[in-house]
N, C-alpha and C. Protein backbone atom coordinates (compact mmCIF):
# COMPACT_ATOMS: atom_id res chain seq x y z
N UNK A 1 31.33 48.31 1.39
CA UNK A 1 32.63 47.69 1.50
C UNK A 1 33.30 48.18 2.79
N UNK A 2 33.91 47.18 3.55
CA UNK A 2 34.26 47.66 5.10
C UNK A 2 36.00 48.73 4.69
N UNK A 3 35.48 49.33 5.65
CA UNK A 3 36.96 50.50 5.72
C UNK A 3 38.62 49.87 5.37
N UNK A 4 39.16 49.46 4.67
CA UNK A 4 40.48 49.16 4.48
C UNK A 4 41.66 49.81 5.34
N UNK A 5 41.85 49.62 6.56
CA UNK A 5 42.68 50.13 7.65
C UNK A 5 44.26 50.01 7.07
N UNK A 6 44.13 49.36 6.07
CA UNK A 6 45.53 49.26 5.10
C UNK A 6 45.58 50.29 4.14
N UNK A 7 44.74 50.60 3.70
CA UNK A 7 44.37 51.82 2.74
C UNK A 7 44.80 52.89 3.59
N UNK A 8 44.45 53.39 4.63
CA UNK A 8 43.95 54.38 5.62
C UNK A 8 45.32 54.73 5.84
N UNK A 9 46.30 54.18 6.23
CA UNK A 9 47.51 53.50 5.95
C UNK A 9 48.19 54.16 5.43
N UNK A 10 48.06 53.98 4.07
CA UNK A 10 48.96 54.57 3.18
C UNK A 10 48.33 55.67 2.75
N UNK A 11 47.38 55.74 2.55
CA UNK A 11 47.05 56.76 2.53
C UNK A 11 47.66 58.30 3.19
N UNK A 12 48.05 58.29 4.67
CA UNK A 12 48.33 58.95 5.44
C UNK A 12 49.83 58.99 5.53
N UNK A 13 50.39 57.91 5.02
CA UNK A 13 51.82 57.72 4.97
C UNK A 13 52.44 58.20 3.74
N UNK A 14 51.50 58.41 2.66
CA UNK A 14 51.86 59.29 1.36
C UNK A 14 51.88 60.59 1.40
N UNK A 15 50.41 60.99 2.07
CA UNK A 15 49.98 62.11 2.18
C UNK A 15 49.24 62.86 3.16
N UNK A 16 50.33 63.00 4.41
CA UNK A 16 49.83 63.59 5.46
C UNK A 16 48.09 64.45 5.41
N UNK A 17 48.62 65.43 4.73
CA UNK A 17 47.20 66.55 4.45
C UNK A 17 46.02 66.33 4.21
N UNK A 18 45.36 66.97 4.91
CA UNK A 18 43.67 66.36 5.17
C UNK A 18 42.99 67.66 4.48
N UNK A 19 42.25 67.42 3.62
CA UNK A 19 41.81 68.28 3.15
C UNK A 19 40.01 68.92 3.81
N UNK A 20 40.03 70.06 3.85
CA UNK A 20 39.05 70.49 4.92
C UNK A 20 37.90 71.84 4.05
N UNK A 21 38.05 72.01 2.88
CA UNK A 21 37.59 72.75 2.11
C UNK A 21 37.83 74.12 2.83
N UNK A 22 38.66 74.60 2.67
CA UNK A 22 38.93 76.15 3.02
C UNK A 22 39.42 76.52 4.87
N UNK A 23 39.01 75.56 5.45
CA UNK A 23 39.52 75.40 6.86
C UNK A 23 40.78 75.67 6.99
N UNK A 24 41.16 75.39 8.36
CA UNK A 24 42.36 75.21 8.93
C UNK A 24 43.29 73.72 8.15
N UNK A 25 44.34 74.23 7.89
CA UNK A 25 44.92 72.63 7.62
C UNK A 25 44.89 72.07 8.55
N UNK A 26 44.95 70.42 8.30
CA UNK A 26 44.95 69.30 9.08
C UNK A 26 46.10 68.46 8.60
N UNK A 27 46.39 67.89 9.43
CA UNK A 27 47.43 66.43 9.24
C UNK A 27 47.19 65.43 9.83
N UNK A 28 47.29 64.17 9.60
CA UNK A 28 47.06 63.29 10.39
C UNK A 28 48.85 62.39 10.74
N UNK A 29 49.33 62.82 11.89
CA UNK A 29 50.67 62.07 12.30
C UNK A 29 50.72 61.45 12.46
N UNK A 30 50.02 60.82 12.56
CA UNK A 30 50.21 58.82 12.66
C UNK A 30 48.39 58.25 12.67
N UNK A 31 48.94 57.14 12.27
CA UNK A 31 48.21 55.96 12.25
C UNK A 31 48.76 54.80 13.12
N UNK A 32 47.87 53.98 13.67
CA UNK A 32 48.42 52.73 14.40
C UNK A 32 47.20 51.78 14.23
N UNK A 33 47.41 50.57 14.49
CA UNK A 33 46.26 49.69 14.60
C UNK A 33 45.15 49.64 15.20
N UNK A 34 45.22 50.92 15.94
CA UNK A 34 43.90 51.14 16.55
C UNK A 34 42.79 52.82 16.40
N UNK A 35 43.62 53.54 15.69
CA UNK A 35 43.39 55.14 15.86
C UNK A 35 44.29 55.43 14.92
N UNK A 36 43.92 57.07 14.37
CA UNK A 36 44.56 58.06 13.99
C UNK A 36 44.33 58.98 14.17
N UNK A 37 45.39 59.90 14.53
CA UNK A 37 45.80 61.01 15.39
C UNK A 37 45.70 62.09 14.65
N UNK A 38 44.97 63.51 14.16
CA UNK A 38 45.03 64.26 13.36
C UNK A 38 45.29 65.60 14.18
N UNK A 39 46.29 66.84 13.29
CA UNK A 39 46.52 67.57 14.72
C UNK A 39 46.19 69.11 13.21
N UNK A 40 46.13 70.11 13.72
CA UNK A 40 45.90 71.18 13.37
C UNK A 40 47.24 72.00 14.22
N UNK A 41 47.02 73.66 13.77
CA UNK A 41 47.92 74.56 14.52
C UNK A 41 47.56 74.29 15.95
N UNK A 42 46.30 74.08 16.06
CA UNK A 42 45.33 74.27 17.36
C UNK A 42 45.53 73.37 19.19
N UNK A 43 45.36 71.61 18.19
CA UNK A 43 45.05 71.14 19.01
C UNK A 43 45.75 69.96 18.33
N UNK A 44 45.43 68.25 19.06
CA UNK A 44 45.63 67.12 18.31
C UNK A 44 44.53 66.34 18.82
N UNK A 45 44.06 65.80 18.19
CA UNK A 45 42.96 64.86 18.72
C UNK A 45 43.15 63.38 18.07
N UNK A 46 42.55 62.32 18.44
CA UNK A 46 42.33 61.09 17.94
C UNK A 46 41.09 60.65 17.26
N UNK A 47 40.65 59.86 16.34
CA UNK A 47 39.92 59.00 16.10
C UNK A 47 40.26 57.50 16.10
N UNK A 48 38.87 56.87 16.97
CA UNK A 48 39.24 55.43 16.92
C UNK A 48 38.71 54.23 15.62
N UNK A 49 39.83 53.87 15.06
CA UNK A 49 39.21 53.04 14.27
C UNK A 49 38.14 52.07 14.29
N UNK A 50 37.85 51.59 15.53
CA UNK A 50 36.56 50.94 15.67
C UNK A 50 35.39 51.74 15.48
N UNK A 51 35.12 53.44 15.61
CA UNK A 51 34.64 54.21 15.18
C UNK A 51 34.26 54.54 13.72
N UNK A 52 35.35 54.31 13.16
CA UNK A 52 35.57 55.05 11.91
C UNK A 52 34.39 53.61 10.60
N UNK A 53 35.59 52.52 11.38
CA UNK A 53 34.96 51.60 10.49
C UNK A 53 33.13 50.98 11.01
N UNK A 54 32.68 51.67 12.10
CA UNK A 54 31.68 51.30 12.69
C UNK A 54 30.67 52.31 11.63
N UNK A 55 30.74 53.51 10.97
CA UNK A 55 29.80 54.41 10.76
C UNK A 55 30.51 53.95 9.00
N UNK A 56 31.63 53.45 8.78
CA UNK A 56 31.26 53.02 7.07
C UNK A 56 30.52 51.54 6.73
N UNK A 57 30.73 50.80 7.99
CA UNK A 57 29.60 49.81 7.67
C UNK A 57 28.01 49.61 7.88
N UNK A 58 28.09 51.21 8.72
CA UNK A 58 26.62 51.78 9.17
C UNK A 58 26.30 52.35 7.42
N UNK A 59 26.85 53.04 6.77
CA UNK A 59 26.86 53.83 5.54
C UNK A 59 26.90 52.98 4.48
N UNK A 60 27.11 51.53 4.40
CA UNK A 60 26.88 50.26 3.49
C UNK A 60 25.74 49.77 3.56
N UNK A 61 25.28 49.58 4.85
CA UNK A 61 23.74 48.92 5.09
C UNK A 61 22.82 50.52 4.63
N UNK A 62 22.95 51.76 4.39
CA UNK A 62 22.37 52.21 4.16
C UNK A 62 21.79 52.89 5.75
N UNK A 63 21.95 52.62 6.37
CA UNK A 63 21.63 53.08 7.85
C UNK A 63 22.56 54.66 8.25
N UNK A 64 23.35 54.56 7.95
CA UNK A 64 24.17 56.21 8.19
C UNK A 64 24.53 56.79 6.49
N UNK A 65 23.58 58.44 6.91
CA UNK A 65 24.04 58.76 5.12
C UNK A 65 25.63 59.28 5.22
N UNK A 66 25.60 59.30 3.58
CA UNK A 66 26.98 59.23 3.17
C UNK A 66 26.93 61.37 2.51
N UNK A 67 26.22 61.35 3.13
CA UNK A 67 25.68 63.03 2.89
C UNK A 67 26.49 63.71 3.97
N UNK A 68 27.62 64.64 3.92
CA UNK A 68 27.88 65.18 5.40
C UNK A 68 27.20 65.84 6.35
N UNK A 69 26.03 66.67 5.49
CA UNK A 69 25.54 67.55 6.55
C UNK A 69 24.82 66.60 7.22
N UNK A 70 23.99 65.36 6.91
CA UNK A 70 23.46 64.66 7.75
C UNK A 70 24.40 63.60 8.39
N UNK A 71 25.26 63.10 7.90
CA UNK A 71 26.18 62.47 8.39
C UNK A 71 26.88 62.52 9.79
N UNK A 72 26.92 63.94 10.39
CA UNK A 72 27.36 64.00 11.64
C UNK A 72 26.31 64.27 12.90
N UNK A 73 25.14 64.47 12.58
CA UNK A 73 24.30 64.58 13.58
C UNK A 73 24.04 62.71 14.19
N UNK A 74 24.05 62.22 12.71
CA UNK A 74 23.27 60.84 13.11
C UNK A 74 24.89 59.59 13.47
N UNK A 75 26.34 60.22 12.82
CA UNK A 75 27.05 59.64 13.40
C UNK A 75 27.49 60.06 15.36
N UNK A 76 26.59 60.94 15.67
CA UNK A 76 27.10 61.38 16.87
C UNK A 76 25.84 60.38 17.70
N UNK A 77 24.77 59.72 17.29
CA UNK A 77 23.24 59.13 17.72
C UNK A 77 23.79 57.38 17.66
N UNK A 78 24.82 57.31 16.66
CA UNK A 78 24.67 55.79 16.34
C UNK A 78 25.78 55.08 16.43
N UNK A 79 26.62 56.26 16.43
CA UNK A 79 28.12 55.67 17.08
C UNK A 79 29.32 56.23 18.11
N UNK A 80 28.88 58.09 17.74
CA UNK A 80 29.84 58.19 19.19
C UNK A 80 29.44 59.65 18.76
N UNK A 81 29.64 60.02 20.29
CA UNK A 81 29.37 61.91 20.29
C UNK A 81 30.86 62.21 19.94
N UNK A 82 31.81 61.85 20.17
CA UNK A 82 33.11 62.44 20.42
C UNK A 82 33.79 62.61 18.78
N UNK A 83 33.99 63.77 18.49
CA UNK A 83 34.62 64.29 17.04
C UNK A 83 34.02 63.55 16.18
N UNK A 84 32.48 64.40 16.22
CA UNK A 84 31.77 63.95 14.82
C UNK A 84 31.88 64.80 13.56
N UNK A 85 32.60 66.39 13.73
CA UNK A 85 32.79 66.67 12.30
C UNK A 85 34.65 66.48 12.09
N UNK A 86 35.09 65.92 13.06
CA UNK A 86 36.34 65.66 12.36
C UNK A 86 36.50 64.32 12.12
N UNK A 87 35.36 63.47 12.14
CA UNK A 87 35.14 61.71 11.78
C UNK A 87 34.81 62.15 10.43
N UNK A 88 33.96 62.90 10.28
CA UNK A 88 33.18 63.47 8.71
C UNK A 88 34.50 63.74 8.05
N UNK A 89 35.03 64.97 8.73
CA UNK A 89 36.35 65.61 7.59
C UNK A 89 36.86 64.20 7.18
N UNK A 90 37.85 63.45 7.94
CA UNK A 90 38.54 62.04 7.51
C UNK A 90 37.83 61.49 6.64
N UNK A 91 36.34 60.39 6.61
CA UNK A 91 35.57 59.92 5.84
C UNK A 91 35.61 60.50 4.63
N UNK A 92 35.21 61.97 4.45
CA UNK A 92 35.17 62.60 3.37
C UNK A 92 36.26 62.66 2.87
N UNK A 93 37.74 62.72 3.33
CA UNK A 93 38.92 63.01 2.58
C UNK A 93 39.45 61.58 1.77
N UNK A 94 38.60 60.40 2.98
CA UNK A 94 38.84 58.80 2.59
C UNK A 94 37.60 58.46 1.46
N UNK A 95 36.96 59.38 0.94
CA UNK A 95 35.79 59.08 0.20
C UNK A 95 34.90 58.36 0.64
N UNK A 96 34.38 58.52 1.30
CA UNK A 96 33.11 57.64 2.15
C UNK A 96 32.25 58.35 2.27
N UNK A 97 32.69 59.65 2.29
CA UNK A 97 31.02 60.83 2.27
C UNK A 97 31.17 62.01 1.07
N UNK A 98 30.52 62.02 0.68
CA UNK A 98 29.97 63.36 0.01
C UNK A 98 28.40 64.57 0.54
């Protein structure tokens, strides 16, 4: 089922907090029609939604697993090197990976 960018949405508009299993907290400050912006104490970075929804319709055909530890080697091969374990963290917090 393709990524619901409306979901993603509210999602983030309910509930900032990204959950990271014992990590650093995360937030994601916005969303827009094209990206969302997730920032830590650290840093802020982006993900692009053409990204995001490119590796859950890779993960429907069965072509990208929905496994994290494999999930970010082969999302960095099939759709983008740039923030492949913080594409994972999101996915996983959006339920798309386990």
């Amino acid at each position: 089922m393709p990524l619901d960018w409306d979901a993603v949405r509210r999602r983030y508009e309910e509930d900032p907090a990204v959950s990271t299993h014992g990590g650093r907290p995360l937030r994601v400050t916005r969303v827009d029609a094209q990206q969302l912006e997730v920032r830590s104490s650290m840093w802020t970075k982006t993900l692009e939604r053409a990204h995001l929804e490119r590796a859950v319709e890779l993960m429907d055909r069965h072509e990208l697993s929905r496994r994290v530890k494999d999930f970010v080697p082969a999302y960095g091969e099939q759709v983008t090197k740039e923030r492949r374990t913080l594409a994972a963290i999101v996915l996983e917090d959006l339920d798309q990976l386990h």
